[in-house]
N, C-alpha and C. Protein backbone atom coordinates (compact mmCIF):
# COMPACT_ATOMS: atom_id res chain seq x y z
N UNK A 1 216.07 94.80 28.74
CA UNK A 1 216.27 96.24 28.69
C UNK A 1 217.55 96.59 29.44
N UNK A 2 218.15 97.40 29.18
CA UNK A 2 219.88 98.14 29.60
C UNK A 2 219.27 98.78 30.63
N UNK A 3 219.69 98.87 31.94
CA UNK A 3 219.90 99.75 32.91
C UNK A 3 220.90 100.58 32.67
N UNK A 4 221.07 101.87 32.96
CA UNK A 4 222.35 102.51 32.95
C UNK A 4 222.24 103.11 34.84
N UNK A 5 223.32 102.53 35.54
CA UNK A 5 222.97 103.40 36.55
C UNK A 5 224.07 104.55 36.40
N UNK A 6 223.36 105.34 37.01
CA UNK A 6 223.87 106.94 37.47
C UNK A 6 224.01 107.36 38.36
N UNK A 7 225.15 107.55 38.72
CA UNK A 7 225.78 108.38 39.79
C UNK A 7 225.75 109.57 39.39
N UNK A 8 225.38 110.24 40.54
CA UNK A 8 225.62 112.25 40.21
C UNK A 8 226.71 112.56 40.11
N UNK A 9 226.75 113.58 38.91
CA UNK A 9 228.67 113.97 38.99
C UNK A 9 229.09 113.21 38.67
N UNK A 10 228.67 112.40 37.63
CA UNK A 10 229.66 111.35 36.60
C UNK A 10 229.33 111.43 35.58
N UNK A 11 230.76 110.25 34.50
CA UNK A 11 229.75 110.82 33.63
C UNK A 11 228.66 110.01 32.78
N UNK A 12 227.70 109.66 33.22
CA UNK A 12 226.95 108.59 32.94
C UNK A 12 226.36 109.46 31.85
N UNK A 13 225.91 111.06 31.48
CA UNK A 13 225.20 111.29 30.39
C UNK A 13 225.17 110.89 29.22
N UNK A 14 227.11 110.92 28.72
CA UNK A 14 227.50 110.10 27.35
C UNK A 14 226.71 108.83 27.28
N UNK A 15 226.80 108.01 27.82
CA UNK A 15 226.04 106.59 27.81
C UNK A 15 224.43 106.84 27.14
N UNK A 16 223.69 107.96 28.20
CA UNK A 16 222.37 107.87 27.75
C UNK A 16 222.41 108.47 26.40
N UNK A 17 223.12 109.73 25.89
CA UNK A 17 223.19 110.14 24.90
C UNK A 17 223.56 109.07 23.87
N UNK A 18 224.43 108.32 23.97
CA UNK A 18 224.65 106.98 22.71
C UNK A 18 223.11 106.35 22.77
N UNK A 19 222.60 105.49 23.80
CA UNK A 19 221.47 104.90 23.72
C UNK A 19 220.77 105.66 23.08
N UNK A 20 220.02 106.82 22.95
CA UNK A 20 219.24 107.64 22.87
C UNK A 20 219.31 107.89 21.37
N UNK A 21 220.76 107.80 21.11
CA UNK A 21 221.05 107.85 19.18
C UNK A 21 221.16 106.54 18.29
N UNK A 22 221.07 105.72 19.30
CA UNK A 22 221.10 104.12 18.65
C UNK A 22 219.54 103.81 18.74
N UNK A 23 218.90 104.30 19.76
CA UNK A 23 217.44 104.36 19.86
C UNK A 23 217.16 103.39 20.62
N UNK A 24 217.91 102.82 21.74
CA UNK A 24 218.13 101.54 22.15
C UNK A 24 217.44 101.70 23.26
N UNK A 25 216.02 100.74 23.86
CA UNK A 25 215.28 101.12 24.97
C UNK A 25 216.32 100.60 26.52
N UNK A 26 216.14 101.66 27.40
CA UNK A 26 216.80 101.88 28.86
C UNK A 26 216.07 102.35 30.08
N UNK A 27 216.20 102.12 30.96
CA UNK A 27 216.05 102.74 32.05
C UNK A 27 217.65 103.11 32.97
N UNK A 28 217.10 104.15 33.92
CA UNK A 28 217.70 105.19 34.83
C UNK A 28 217.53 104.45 35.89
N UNK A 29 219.14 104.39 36.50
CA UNK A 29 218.76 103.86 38.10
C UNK A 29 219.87 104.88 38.50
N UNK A 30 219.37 106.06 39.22
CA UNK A 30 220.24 107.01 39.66
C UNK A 30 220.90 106.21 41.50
N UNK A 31 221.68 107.07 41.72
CA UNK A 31 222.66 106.77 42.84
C UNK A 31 222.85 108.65 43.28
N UNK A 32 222.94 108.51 44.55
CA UNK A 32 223.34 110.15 45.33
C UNK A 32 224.47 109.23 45.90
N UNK A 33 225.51 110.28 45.61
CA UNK A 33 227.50 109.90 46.13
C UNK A 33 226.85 110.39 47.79
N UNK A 34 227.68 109.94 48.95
CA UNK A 34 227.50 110.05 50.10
C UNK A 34 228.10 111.28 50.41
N UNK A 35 228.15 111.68 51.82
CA UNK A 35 228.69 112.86 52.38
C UNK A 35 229.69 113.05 51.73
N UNK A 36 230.62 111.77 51.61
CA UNK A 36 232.04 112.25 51.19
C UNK A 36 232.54 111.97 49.86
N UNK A 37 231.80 112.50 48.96
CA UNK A 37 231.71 112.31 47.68
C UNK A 37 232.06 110.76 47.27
N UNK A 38 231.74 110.19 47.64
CA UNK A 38 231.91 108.35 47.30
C UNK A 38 230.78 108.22 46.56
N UNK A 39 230.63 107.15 46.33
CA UNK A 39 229.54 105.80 45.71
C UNK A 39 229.00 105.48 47.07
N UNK A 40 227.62 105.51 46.89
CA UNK A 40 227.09 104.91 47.90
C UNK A 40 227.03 103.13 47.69
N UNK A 41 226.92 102.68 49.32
CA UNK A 41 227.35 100.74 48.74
C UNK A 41 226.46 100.26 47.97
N UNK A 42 225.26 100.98 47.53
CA UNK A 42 224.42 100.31 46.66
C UNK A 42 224.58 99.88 45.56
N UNK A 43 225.70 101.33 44.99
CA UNK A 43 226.52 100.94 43.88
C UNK A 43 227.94 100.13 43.67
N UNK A 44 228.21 100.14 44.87
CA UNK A 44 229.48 98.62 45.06
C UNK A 44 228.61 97.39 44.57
N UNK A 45 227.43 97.29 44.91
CA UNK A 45 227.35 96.08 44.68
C UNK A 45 226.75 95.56 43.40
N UNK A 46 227.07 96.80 42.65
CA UNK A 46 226.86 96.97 41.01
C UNK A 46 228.50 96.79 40.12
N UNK A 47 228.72 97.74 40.44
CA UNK A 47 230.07 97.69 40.13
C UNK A 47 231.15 98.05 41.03
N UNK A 48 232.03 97.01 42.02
CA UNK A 48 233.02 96.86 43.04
C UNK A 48 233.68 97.97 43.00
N UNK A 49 234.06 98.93 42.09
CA UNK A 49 234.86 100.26 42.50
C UNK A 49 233.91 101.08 42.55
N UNK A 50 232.70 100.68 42.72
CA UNK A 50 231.31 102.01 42.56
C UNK A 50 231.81 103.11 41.29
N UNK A 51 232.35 102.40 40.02
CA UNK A 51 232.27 103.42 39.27
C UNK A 51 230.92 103.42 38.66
N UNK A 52 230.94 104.49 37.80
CA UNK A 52 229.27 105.13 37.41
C UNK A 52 229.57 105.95 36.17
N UNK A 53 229.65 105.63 34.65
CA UNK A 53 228.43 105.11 34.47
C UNK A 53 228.85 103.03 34.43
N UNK A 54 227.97 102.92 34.59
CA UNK A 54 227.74 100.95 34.90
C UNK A 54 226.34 100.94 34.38
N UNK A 55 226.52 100.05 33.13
CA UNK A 55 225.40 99.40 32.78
C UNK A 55 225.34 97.88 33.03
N UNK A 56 223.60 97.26 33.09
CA UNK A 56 223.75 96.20 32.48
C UNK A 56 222.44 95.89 31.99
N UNK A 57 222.82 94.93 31.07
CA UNK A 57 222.45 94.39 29.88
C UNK A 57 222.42 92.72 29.99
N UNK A 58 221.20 92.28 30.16
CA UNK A 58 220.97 91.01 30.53
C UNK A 58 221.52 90.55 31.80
N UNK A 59 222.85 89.46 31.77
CA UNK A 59 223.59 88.82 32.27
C UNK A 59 224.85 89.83 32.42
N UNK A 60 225.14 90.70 32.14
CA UNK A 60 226.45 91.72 31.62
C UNK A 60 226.68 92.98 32.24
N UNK A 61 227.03 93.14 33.62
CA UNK A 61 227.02 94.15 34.05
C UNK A 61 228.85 94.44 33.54
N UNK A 62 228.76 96.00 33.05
CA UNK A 62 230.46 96.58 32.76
C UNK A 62 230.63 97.84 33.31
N UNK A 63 231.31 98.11 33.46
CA UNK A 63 231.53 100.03 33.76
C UNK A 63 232.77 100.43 32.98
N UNK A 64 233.13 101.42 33.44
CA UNK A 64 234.15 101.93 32.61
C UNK A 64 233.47 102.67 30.98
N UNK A 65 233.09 103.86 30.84
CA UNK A 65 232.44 104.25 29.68
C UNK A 65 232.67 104.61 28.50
N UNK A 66 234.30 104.24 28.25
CA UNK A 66 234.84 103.62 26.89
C UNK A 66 234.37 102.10 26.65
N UNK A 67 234.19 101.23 27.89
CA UNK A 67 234.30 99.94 27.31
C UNK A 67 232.86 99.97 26.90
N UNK A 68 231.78 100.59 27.78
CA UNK A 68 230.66 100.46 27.71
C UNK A 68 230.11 101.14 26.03
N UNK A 69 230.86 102.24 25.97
CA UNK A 69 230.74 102.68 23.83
C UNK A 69 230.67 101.84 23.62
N UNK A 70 232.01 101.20 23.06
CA UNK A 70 232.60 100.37 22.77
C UNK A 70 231.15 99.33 22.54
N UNK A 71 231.04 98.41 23.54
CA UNK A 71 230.36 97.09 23.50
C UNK A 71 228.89 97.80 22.95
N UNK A 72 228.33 98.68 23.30
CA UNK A 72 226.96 99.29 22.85
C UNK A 72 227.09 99.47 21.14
N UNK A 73 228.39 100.27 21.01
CA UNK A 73 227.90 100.72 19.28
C UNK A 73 228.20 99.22 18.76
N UNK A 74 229.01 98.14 19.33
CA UNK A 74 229.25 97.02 18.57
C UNK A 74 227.59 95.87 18.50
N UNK A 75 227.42 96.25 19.91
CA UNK A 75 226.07 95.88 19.78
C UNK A 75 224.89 95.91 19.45
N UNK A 76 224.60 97.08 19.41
CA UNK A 76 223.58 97.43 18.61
C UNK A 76 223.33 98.57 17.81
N UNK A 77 224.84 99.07 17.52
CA UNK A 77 224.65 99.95 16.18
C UNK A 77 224.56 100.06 14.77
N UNK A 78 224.59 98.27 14.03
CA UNK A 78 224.26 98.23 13.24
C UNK A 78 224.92 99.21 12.25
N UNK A 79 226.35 99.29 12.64
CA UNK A 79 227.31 99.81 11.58
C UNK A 79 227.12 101.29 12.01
N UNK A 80 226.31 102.02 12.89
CA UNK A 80 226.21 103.65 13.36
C UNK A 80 227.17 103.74 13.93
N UNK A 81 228.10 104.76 13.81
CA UNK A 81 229.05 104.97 14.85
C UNK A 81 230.05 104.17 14.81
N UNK A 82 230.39 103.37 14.18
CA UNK A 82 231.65 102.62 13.76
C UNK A 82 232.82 103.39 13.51
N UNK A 83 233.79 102.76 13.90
CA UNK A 83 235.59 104.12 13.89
C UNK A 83 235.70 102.80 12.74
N UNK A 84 236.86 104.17 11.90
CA UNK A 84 236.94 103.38 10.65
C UNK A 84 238.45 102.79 11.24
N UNK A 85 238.56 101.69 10.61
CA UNK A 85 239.80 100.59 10.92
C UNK A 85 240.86 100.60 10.32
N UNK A 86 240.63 101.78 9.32
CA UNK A 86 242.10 102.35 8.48
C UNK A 86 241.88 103.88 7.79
N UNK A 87 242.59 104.39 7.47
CA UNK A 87 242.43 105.72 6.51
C UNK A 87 243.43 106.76 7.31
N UNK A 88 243.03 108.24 6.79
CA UNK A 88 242.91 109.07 7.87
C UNK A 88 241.70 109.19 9.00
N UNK A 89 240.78 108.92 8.72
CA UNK A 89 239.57 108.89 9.90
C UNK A 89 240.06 107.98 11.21
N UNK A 90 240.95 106.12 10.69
CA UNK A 90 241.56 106.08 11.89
C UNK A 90 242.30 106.44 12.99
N UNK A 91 243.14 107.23 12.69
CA UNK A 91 244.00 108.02 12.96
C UNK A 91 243.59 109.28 14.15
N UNK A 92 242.49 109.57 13.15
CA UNK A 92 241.46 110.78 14.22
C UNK A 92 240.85 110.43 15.47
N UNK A 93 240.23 109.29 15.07
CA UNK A 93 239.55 108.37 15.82
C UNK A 93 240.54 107.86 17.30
N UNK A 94 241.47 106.99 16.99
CA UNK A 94 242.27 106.52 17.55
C UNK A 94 243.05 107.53 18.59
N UNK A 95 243.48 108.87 17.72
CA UNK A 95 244.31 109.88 18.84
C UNK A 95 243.25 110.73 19.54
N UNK A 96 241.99 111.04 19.46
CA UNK A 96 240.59 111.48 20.48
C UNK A 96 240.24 110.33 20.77
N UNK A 97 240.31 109.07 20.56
CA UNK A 97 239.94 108.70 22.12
C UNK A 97 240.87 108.60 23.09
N UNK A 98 241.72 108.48 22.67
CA UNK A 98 242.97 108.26 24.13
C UNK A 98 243.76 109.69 24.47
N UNK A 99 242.98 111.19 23.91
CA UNK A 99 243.67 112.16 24.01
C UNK A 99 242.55 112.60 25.51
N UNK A 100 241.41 112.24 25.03
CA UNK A 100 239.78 112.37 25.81
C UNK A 100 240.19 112.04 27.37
N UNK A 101 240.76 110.53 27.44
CA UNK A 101 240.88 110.33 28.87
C UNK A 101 242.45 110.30 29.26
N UNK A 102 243.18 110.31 28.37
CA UNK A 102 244.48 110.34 29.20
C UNK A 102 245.20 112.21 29.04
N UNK A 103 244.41 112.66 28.70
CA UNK A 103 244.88 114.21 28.29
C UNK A 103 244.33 115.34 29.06
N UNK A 104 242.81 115.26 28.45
CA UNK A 104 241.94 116.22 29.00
C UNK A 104 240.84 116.18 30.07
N UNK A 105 240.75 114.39 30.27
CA UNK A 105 240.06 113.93 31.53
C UNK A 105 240.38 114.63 32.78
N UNK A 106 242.41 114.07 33.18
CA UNK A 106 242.78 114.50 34.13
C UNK A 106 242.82 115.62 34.62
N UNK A 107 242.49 116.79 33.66
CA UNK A 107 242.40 118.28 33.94
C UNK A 107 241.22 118.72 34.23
N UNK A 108 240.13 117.98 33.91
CA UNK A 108 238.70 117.96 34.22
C UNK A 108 238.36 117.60 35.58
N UNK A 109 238.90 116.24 36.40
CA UNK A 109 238.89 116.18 37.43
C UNK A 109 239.80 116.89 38.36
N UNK A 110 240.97 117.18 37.73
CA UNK A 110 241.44 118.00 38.55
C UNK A 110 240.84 119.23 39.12
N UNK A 111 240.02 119.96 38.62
CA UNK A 111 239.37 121.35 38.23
C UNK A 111 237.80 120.92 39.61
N UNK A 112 237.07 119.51 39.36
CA UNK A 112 236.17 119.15 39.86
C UNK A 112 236.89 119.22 41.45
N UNK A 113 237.95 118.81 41.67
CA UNK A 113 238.39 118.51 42.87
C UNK A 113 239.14 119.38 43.41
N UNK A 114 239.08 120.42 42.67
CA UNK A 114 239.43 122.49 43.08
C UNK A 114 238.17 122.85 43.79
N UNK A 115 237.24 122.42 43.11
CA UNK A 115 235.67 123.33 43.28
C UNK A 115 235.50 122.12 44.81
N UNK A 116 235.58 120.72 44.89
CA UNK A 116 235.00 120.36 45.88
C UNK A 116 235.72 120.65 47.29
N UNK A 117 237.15 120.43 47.30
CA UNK A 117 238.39 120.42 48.47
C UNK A 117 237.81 121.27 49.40
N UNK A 118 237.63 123.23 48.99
CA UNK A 118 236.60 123.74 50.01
C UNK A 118 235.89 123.50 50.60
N UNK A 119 234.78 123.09 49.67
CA UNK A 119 233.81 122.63 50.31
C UNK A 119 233.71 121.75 51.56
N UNK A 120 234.53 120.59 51.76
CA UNK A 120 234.70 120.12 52.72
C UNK A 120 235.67 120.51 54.06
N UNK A 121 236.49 121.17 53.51
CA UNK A 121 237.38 121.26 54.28
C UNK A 121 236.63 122.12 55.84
N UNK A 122 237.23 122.07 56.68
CA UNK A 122 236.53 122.96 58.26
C UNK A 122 237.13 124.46 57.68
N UNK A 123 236.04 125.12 58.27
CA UNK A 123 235.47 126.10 58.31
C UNK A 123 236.83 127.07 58.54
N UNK A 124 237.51 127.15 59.58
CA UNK A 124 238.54 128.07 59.71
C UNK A 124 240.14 127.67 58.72
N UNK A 125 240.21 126.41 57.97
CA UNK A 125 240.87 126.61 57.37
C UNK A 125 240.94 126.54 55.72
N UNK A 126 239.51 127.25 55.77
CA UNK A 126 238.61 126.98 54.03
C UNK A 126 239.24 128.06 53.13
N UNK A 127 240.03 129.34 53.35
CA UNK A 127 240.85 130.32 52.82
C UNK A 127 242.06 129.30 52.22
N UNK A 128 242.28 128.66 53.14
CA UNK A 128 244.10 128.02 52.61
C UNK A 128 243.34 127.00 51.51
N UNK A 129 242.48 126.59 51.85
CA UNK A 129 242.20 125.31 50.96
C UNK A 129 241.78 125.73 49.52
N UNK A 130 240.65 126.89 49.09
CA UNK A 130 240.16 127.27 48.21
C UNK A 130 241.17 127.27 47.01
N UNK A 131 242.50 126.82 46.93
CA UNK A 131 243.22 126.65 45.76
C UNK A 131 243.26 127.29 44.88
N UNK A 132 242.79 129.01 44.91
CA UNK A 132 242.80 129.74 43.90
C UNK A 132 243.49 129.81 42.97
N UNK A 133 245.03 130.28 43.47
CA UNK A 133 246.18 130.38 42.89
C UNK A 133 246.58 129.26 41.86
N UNK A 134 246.30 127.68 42.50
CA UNK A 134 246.37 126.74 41.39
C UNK A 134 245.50 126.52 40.30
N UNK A 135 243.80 127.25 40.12
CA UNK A 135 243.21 127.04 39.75
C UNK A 135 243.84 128.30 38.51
N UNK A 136 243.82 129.27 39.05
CA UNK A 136 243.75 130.24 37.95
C UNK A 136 245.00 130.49 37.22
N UNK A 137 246.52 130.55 37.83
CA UNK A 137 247.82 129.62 37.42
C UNK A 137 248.02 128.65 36.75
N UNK A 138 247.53 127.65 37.04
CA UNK A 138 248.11 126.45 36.31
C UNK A 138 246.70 125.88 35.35
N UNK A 139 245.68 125.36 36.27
CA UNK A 139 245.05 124.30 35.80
C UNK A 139 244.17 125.71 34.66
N UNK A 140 243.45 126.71 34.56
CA UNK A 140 242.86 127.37 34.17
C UNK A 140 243.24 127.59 32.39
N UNK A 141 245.01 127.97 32.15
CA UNK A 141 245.11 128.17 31.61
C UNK A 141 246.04 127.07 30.98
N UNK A 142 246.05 125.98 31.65
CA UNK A 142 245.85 124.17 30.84
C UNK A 142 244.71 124.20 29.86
N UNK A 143 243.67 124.24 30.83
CA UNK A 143 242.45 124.01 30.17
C UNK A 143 241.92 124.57 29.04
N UNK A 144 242.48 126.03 29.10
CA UNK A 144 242.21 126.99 27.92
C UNK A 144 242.88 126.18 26.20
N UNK A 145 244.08 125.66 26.79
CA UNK A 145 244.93 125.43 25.73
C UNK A 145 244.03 124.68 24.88
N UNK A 146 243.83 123.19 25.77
CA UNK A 146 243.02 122.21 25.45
C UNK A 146 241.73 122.54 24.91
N UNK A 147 240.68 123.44 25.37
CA UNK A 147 239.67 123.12 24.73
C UNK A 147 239.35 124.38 23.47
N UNK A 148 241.20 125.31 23.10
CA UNK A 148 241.43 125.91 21.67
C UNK A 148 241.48 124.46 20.85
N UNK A 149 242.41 123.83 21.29
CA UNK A 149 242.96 122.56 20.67
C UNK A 149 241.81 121.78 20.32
N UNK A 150 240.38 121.42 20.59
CA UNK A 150 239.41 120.59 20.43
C UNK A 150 238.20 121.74 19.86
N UNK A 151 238.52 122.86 19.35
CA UNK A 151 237.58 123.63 19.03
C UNK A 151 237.99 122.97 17.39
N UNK A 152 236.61 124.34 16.64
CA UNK A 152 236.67 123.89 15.50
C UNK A 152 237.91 124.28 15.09
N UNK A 153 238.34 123.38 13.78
CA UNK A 153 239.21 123.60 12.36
C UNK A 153 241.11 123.25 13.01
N UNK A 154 240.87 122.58 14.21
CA UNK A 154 241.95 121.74 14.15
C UNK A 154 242.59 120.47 13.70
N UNK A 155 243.42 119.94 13.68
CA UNK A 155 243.97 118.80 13.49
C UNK A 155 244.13 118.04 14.71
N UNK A 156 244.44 117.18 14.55
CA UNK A 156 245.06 115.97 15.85
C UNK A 156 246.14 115.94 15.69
N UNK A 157 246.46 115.43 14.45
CA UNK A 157 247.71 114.62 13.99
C UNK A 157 248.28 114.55 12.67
């Protein structure tokens, strides 16, 4: 059976959502990130950068949750979910996945790490830190662009 572990605030959901449509039996091994938003070492000693989502599968522990698609739909999707290997559908295929994490990822964490910076920061200098100005300036209306751009009845390419 596949473990998927989970870290909070990652994104381990995609993972369960593929299993869940391949119908592929799993269990949940959740993880709580420490005070300082880390991986706790339980999950180092799953996967050495404590990333999350990290499955494994027999002998096969991987992380990283492109590679982990990847090896799942090859494994047991039985042709579900297959990117086609030529056409226009490749094309689609090919420029959303690498638009996903090298495009719109970084603006996603960026945005996550607006909302957390406060939070930690001490108490008398939590005004300077709250990053408003960058949030609602820059990254806000990034984000807008991007998720017109991934709504319906666009193109990629």
């Amino acid at each position: 059976m596949i473990t998927v572990h989970h870290l909070n605030n990652s994104r381990s959901q995609r993972i369960l959502w593929l299993l869940e449509e391949l119908e592929v039996p799993y269990q949940v091994k959740q993880y709580k990130r420490a005070a300082d938003f880390r991986a706790p070492k339980e999950l180092l000693e799953v996967s050495p950068l404590g990333k999350s989502p990290a499955i494994t599968d027999d002998s096969i522990t991987l992380a990283e949750s492109g590679a982990i698609i990847e090896y799942l739909i090859s494994k047991y999707g039985s042709g579900k979910f297959q990117a086609p290997t030529s056409g226009p559908g490749y094309l689609h295929n090919l420029y959303f996945l690498h638009y996903a994490e090298g495009s719109l990822m970084p603006l996603w964490v960026q945005r996550v790490t607006y909302d957390v910076i406060p939070q930690k920061t001490p108490l008398l200098i939590r005004p300077i830190a709250k990053l408003t100005n960058l949030k609602k300036h820059i990254l806000q209306p990034e984000l807008k662009k991007h998720f017109a751009f991934v709504g319906p009845g666009h193109a990629c390419v």
